[in-house]
Protein backbone atom coordinates (compact mmCIF):
# COMPACT_ATOMS: atom_id res chain seq x y z
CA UNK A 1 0.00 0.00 0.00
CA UNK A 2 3.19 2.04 -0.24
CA UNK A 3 2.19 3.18 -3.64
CA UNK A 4 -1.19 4.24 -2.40
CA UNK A 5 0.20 6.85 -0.34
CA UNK A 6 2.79 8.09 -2.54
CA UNK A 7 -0.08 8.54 -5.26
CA UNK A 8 -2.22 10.65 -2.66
CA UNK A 9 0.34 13.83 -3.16
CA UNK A 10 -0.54 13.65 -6.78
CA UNK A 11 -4.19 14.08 -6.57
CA UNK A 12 -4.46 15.94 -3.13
CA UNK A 13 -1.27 17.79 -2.98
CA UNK A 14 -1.07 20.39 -0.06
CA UNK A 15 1.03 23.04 -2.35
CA UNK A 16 2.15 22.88 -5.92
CA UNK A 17 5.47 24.55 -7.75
CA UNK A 18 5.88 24.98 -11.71
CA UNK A 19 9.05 24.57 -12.41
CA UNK A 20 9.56 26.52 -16.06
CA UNK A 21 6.61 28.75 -15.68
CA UNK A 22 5.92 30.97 -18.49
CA UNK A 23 4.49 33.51 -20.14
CA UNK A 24 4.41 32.37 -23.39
CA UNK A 25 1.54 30.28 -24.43
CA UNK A 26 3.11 28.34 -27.19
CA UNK A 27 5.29 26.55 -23.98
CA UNK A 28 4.18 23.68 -21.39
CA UNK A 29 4.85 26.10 -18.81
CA UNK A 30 2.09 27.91 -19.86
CA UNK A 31 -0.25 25.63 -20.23
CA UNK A 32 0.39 23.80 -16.93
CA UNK A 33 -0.22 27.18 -15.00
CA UNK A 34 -3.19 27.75 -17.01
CA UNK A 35 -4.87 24.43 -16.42
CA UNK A 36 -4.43 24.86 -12.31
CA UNK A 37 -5.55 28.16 -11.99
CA UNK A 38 -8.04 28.93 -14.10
CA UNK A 39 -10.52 26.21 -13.53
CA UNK A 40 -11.81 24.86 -9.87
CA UNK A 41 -8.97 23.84 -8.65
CA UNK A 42 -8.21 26.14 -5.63
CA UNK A 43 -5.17 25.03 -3.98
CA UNK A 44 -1.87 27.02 -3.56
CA UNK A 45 -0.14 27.42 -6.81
CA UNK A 46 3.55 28.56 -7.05
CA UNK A 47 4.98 29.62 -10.80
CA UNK A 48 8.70 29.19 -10.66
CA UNK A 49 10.69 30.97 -13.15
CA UNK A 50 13.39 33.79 -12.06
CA UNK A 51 13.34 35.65 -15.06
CA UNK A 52 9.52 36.98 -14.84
CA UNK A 53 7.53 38.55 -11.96
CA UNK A 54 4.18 37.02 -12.64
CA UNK A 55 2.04 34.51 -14.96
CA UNK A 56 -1.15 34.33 -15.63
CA UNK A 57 -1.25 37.18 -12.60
CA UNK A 58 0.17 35.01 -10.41
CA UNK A 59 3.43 35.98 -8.47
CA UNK A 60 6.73 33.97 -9.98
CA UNK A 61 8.95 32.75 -7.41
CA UNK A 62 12.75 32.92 -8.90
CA UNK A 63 13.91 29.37 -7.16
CA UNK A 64 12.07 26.34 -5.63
CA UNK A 65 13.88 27.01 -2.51
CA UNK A 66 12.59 30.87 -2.10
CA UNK A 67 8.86 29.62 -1.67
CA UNK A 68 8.07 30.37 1.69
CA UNK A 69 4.73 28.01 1.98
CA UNK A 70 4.70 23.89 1.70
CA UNK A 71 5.35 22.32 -1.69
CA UNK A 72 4.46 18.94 -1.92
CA UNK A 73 4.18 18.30 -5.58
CA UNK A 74 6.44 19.55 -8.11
CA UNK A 75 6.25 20.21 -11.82
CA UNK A 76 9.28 20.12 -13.69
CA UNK A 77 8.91 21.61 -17.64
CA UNK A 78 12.51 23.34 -18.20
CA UNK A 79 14.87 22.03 -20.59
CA UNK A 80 16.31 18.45 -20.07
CA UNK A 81 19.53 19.63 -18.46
CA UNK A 82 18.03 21.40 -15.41
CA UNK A 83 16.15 18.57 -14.10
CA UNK A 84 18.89 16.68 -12.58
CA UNK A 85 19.45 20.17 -10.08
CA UNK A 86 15.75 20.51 -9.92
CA UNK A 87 15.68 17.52 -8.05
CA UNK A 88 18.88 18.82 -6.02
CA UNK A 89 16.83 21.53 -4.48
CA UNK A 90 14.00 19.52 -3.72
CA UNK A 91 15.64 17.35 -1.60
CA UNK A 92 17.13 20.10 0.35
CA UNK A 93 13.55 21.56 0.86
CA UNK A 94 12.42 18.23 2.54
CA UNK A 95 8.58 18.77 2.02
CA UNK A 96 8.16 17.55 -1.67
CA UNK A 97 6.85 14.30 -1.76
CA UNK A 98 5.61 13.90 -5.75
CA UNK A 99 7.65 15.28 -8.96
CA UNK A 100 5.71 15.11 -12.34
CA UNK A 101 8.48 15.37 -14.95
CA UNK A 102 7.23 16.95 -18.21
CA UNK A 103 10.39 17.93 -19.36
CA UNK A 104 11.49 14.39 -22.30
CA UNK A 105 15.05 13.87 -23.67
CA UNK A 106 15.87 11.25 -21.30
CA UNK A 107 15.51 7.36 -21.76
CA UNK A 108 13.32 7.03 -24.58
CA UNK A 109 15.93 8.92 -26.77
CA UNK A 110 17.95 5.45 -25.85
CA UNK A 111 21.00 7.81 -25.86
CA UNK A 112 23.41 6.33 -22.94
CA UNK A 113 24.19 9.93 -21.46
CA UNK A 114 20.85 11.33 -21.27
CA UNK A 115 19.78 8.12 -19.66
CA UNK A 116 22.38 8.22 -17.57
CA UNK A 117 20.99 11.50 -16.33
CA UNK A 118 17.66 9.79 -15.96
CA UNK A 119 19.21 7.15 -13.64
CA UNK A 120 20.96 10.38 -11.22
CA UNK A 121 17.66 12.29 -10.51
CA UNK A 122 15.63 8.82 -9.98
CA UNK A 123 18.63 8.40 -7.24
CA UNK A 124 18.25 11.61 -6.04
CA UNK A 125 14.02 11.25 -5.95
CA UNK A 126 14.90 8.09 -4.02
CA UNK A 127 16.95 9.28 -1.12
CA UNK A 128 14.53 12.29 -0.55
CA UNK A 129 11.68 10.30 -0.34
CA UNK A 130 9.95 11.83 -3.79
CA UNK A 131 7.83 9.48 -5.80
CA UNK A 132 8.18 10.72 -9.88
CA UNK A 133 5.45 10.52 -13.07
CA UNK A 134 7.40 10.88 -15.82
CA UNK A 135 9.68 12.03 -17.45
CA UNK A 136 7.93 12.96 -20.80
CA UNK A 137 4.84 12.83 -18.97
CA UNK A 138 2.00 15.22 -18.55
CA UNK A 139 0.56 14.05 -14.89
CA UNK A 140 -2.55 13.63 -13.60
CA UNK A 141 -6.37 15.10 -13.35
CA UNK A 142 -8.19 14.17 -10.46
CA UNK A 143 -12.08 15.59 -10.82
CA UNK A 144 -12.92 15.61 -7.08
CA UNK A 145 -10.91 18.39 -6.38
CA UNK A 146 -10.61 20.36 -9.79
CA UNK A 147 -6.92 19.43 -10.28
CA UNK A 148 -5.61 19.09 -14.29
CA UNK A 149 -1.52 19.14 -14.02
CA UNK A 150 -1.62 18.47 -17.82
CA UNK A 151 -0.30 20.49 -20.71
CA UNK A 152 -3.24 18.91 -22.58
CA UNK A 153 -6.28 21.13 -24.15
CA UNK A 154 -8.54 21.81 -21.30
CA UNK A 155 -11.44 19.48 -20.90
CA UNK A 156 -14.79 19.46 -19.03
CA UNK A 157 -14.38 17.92 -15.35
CA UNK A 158 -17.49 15.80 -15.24
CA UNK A 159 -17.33 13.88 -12.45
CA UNK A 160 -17.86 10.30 -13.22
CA UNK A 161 -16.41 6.73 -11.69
CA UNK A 162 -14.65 5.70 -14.36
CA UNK A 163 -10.76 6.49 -13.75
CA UNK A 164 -8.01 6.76 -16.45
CA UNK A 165 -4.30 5.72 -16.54
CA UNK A 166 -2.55 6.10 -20.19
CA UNK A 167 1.39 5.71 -20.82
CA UNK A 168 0.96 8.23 -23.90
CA UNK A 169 -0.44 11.03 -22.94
CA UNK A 170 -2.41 11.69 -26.45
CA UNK A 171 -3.81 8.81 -26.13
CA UNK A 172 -4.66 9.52 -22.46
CA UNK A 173 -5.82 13.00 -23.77
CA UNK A 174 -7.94 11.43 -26.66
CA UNK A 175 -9.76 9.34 -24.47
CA UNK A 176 -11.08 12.08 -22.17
CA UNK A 177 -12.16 13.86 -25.67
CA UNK A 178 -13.55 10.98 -26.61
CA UNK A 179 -15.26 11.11 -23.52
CA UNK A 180 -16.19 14.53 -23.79
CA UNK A 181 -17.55 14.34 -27.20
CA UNK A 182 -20.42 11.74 -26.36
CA UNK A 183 -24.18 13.01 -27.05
CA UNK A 184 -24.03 13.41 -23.24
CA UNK A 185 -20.35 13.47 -21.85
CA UNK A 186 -19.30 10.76 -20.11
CA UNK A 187 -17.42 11.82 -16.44
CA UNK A 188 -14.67 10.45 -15.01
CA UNK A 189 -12.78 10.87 -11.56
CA UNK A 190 -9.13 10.69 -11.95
CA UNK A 191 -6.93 10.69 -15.02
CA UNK A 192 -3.38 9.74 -15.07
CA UNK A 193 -0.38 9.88 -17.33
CA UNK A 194 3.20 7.94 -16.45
CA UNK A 195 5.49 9.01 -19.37
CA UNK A 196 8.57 6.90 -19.53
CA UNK A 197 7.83 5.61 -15.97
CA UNK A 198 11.02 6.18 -14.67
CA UNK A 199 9.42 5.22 -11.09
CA UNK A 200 5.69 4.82 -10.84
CA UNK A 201 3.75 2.85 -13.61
CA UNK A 202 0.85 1.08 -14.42
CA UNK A 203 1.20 -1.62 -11.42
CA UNK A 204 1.23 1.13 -8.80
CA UNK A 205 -2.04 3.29 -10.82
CA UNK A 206 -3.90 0.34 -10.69
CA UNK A 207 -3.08 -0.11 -6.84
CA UNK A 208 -4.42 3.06 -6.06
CA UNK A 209 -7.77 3.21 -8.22
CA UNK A 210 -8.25 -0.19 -6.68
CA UNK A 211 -8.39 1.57 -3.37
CA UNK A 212 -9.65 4.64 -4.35
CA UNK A 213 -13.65 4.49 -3.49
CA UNK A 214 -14.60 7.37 -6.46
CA UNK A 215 -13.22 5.18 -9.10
CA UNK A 216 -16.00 2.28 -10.10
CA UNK A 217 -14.26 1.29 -13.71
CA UNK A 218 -10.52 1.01 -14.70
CA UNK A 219 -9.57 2.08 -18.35
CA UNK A 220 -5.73 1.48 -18.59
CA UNK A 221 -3.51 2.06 -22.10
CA UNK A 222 -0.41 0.68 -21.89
CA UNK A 223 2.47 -0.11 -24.21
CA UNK A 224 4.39 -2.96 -21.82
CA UNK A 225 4.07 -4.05 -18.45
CA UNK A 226 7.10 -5.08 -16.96
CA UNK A 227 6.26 -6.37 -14.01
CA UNK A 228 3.36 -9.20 -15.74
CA UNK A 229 3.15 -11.32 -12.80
CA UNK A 230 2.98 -8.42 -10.30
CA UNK A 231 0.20 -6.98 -12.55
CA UNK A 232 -1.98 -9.85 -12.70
CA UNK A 233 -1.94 -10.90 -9.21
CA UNK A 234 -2.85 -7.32 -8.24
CA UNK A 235 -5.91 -7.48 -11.63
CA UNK A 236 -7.04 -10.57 -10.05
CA UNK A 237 -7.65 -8.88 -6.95
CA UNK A 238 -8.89 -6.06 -8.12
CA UNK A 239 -11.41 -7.01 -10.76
CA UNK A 240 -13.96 -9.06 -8.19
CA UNK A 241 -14.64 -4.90 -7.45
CA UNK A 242 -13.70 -2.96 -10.60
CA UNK A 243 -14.36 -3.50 -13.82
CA UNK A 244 -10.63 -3.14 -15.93
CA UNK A 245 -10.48 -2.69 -19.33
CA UNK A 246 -6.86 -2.54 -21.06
CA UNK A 247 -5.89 -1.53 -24.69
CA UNK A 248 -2.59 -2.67 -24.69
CA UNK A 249 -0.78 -2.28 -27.71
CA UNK A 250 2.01 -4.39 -29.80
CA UNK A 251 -0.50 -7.10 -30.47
CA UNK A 252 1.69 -7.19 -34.03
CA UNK A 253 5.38 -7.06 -34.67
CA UNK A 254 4.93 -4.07 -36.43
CA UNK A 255 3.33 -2.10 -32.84
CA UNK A 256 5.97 -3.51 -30.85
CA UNK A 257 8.83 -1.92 -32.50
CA UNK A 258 6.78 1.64 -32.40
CA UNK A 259 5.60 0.75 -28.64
CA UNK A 260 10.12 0.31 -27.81
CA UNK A 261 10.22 3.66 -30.35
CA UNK A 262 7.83 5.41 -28.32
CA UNK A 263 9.06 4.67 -24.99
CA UNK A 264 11.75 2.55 -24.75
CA UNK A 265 9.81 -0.47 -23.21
CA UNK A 266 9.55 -3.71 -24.98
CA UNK A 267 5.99 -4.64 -25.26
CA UNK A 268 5.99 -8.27 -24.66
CA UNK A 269 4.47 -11.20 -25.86
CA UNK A 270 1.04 -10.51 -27.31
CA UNK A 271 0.26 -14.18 -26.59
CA UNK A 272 1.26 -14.20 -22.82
CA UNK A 273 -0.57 -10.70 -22.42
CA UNK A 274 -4.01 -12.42 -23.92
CA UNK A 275 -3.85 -15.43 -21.31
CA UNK A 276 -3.13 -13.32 -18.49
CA UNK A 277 -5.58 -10.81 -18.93
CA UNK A 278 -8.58 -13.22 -19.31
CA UNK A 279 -6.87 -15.29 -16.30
CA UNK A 280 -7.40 -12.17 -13.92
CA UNK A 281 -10.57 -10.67 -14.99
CA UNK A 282 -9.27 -7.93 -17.54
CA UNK A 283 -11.44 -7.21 -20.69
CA UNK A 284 -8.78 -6.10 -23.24
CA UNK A 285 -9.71 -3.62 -25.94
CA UNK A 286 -8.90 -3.57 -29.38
CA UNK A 287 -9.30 0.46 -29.62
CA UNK A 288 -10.16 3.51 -28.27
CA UNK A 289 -13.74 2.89 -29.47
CA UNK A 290 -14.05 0.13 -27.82
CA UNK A 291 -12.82 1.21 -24.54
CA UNK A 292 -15.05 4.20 -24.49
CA UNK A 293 -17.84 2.31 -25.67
CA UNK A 294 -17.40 -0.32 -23.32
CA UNK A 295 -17.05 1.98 -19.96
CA UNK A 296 -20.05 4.29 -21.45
CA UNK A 297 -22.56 0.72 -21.46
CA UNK A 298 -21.29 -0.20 -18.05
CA UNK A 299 -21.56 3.79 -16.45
CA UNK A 300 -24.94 3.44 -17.82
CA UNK A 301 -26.64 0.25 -17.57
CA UNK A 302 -26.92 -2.94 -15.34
CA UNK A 303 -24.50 -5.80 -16.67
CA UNK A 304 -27.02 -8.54 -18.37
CA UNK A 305 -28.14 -11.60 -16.15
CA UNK A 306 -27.09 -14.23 -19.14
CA UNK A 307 -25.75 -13.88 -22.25
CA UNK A 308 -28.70 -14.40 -24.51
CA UNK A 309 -29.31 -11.28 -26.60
CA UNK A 310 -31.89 -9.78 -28.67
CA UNK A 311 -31.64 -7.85 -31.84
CA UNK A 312 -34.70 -5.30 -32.21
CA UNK A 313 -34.46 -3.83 -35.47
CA UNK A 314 -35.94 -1.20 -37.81
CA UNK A 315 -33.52 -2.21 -40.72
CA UNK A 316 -32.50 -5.77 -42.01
CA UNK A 317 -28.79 -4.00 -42.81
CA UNK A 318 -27.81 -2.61 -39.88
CA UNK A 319 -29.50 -6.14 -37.88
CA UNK A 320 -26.83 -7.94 -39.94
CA UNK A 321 -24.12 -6.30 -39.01
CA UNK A 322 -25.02 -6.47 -35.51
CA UNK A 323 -25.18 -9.92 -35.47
CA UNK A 324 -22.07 -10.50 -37.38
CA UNK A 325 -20.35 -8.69 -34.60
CA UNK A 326 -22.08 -11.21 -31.96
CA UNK A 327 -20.99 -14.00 -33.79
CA UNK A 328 -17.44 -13.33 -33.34
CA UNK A 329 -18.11 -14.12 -29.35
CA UNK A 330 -18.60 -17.98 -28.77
CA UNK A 331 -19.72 -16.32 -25.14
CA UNK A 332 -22.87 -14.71 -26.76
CA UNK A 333 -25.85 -16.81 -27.85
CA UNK A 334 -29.07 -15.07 -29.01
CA UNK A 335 -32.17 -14.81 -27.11
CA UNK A 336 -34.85 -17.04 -26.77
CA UNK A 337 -38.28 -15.85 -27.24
CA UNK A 338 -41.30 -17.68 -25.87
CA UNK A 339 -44.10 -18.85 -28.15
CA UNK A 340 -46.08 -16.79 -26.15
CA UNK A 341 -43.80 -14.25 -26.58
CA UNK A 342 -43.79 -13.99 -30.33
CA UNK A 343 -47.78 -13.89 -30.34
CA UNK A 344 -47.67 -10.74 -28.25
CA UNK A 345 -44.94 -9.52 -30.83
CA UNK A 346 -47.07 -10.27 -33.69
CA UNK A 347 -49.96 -8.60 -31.84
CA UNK A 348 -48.12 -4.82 -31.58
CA UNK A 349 -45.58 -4.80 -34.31
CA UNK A 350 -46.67 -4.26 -38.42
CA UNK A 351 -47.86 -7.33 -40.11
CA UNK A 352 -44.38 -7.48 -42.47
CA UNK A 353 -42.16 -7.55 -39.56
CA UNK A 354 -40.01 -10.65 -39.42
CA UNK A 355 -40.13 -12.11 -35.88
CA UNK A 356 -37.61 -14.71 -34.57
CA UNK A 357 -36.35 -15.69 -37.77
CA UNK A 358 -33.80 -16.78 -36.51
CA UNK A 359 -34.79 -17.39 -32.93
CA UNK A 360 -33.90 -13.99 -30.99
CA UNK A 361 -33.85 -11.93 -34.03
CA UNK A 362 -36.75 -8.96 -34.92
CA UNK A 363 -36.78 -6.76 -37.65
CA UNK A 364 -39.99 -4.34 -37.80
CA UNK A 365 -39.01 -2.93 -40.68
CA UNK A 366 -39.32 0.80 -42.09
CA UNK A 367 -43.44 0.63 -41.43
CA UNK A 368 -42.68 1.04 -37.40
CA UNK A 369 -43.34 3.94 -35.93
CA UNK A 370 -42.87 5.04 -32.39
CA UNK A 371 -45.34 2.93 -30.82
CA UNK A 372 -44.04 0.00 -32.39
CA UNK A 373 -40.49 0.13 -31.29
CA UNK A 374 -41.97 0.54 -27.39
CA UNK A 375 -44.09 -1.79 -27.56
CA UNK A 376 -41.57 -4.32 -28.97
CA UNK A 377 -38.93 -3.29 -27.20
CA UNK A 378 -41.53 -3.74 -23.68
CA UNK A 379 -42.18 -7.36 -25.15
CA UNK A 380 -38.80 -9.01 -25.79
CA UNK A 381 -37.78 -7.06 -22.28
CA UNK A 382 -40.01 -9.06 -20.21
CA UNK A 383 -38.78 -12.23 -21.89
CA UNK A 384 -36.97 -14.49 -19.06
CA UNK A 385 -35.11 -15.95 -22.03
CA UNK A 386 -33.79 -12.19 -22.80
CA UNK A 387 -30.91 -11.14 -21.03
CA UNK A 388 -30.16 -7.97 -22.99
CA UNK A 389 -31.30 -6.12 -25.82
CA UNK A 390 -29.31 -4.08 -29.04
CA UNK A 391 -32.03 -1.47 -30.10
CA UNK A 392 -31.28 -0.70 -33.99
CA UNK A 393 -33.53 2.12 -36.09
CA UNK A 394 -32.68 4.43 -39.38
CA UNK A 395 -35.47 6.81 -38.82
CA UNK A 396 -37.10 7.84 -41.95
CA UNK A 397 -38.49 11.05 -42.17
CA UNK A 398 -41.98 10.61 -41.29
CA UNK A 399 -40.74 9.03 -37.81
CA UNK A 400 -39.14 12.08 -35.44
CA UNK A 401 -36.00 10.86 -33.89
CA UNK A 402 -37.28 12.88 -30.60
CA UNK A 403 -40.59 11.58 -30.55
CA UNK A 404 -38.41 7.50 -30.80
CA UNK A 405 -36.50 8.78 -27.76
CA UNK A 406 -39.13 9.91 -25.88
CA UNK A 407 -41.13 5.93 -26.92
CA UNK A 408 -38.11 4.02 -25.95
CA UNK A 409 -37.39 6.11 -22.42
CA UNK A 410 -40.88 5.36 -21.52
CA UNK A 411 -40.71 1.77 -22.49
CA UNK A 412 -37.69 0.47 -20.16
CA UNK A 413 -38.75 2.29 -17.71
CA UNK A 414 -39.36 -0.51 -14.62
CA UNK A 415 -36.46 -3.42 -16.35
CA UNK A 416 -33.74 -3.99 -15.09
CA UNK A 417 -32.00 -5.44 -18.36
CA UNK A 418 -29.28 -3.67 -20.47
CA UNK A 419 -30.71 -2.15 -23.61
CA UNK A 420 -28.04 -0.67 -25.86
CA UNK A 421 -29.42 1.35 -28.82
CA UNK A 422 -27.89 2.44 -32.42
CA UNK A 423 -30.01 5.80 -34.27
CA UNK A 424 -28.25 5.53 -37.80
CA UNK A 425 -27.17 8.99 -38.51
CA UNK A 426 -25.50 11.83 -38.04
CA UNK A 427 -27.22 15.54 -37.68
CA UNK A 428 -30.88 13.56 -37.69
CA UNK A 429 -30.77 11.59 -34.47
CA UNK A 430 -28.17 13.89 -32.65
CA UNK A 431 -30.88 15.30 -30.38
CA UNK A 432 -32.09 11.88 -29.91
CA UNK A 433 -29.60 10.24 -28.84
CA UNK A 434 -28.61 13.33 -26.32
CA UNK A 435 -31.74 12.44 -24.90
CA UNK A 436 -31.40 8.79 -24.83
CA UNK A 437 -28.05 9.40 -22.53
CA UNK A 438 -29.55 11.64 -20.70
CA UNK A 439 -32.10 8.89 -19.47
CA UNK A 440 -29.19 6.41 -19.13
CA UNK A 441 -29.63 4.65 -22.24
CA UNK A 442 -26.12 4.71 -23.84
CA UNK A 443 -26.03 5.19 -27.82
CA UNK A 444 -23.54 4.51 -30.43
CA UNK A 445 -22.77 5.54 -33.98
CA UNK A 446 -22.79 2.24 -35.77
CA UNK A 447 -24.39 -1.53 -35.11
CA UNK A 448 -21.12 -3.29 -34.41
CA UNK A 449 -20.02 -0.82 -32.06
CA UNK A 450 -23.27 -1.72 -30.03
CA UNK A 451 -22.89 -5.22 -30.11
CA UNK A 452 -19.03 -5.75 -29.04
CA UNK A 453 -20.26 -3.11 -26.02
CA UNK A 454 -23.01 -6.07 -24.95
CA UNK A 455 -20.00 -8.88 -25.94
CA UNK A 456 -17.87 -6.81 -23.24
CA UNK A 457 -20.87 -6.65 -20.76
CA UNK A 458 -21.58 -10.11 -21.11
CA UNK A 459 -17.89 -11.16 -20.87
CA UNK A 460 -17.70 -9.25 -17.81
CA UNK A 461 -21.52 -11.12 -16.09
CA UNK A 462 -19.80 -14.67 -17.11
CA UNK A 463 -16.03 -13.41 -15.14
CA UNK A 464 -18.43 -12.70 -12.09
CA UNK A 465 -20.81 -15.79 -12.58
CA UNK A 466 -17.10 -17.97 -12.91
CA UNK A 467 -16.34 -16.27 -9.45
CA UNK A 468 -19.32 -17.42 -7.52
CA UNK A 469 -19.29 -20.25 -8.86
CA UNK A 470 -15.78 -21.09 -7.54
């Protein structure tokens, strides 16, 4: 639990120095004293930089040593070079407990005297007790308190429980955009970005969302994890809790060599990384999709009791490709639907609609309107052979996408089964599917996207279901 408390003075620190403040905007000293001051964050805030009196109107101190109040996190953005003394005057201070290095030119240049230099601050850190992000690392965002470290573009801080560690910080960054740029955005409650993890990585992250009682899903990108045993005894202890999805890359020979380019960690066995993961509970991603996809159905809906789906459809096309995407799960079987059950389908849904052909399988074609979709939807819901349901409709212009919404909000009110839903497209159905989300029904932009969500949900009921029944 040593890592746990080392983390805390990254997301709660008592005082914070930038190291390389600046004035200029088009520099990472900028941007980092812009992020913690002008948003919610309200902590104590000390610019560092002895060539300027102020930035951003606050008051520049000219050394780490000359601030007067406690510092226990420091941000480092000068030049390469100064980091090694940086770390010097920390130690003498004796109150700094957490360095986020943004300053790169160290390891992953694989030149021996820069990582050399690497190697004498991490010795330094370690005698004075500081625990180091980085270097080549942007930090951490932590939503409770209004803290963004980052030098990325600022983004909304809706709070959510899903909590984010990355290795690259674009792709860190791009998932909270991602995020953001849902009909309704998706929250999250701590973000975190490691750099060349010098010191802390993805083993000690995971430790403390584990712990952490805001955080209720995991999303973790990685490019290698050194420590694989460590890490999957840790997942498997976790994951009972926490739901942890990974996109870990170098699944090809091709992504390793730009994971060791990237960062200067070999990425491992794709192989070994598949068996562990599904040994301990993980659900590994393919892409960012995915991921976001993925934590957006479980923020939003209850995990299925089974794994026997139904496809309710307005459109044969987009049907097929959702069940072309269940297909590729041998975990997912579709639902079963009662003779009784396909009566009272018959009975509310137009006379050309295909029912259970195949079994689990309803297309209601273009002559549905509003009324139709509920009342279908309401049927196959209170199935007991219908564990989940993948809501698909290309609304034609004589059927408002608001007035669907509205129908389909109504109709699950009172279940308690997933129901993931697909409005094909664009400007039409944005409004709709704002709404949806706003009731808790999560919507995607394409049929397969939907359906490898409820593969991930269901993966994720059978992982628990394994657990009780050991």
């Amino acid at each position: 639990m040593m890592a746990n408390k080392a983390l805390a003075a990254f997301y709660y620190p008592e005082g914070i120095a930038v190291i390389g403040a600046s004035r200029n905007p088009g520099k990472a000293g900028y941007q980092v004293v812009k992020n913690l001051t002008q948003g919610s964050y309200n902590g104590p805030v000390y610019p560092v930089n002895p060539a300027v009196g102020d930035v951003l109107g606050h008051k520049c101190y000219p050394s780490l040593g000359s601030i007067e109040g406690r510092v226990s996190l420091i941000i480092i953005t000068t030049p390469a070079d100064q980091v090694v003394d940086i770390f010097r005057e920390a130690a003498r201070r004796g109150d700094v407990r957490a360095a986020i290095v943004v300053s790169a030119g160290f390891s992953e240049t694989k030149d021996p005297a820069k990582i050399a230099m690497e190697k004498e601050f991490l010795a330094l850190a370690g005698q004075a007790g500081i625990r180091i992000l980085g270097p080549n690392c942007t930090g951490v965002i932590n939503t409770a308190n209004g803290l963004d470290t980052t030098i990325e573009p600022t983004v909304a801080q809706t709070r959510g429980g899903i909590s984010i560690y990355s290795q690259s910080g674009a792709m860190g960054g791009s998932i909270l955009l991602f995020m953001e740029d849902q009909p309704v955005p998706l929250g999250f409650n701590k973000w975190t970005h490691s750099g060349n993890t010098c010191d802390l990585d993805v083993i000690d992250v995971l430790e403390y969302y584990g712990a952490d009682p805001g955080t209720e899903t995991i999303l973790l990108y990685t490019e290698a994890i050194n420590k694989g045993r460590q890490f999957m005894e840790l997942a498997r202890q976790i994951a009972p809790r926490k739901t942890i999805l990974v996109l870990k890359v170098g699944r090809t020979e091709l992504g390793v060599k730009a994971a060791y380019s990237h960062t200067g960690a070999l990425a491992g066995s794709n192989q070994v990384y598949e068996a562990a993961f599904r040994k301990c509970g993980v659900l590994r991603m393919l892409n960012l999709e995915e991921m976001v996809d993925t934590a957006k159905a479980l923020a939003m809906q209850p995990l299925p009791r089974g794994n026997r789906i139904c496809i309710l459809t307005e459109a044969g096309g987009p049907g097929t490709i959702a069940m072309d995407e269940l297909g590729t799960s041998p975990l997912v079987t579709l639902a079963e639907i009662s003779p009784a059950g396909q009566q009272r389908l018959h009975g509310v849904v137009p006379p050309i609609s295909i029912v259970c052909q195949p079994q689990g399988y309803i297309d209601i074609t273009a002559a549905a309107m509003e009324e139709h979709h509920a009342r279908a939807l309401q049927c196959v819901l209170e199935e007991d052979g219908v564990d989940g349901v993948i809501l698909l409709s290309v609304p034609p212009t004589y059927l408002k996408p608001e007035s669907l919404a509205g129908a389909i909000i109504e109709a699950v009110r009172g279940y308690n089964k997933p129901v993931l839903t697909c409005l094909l497209a664009g400007q039409w159905v944005r409004e709709a599917r704002r709404m949806l989300e706003a009731a808790g029904l999560p919507t995607y932009a394409t049929p397969d996207r939907a359906a490898r969500a409820m593969i991930n949900m269901v993966q994720r009921q059978e992982y628990l279901r394994g657990l009780e029944v050991k």
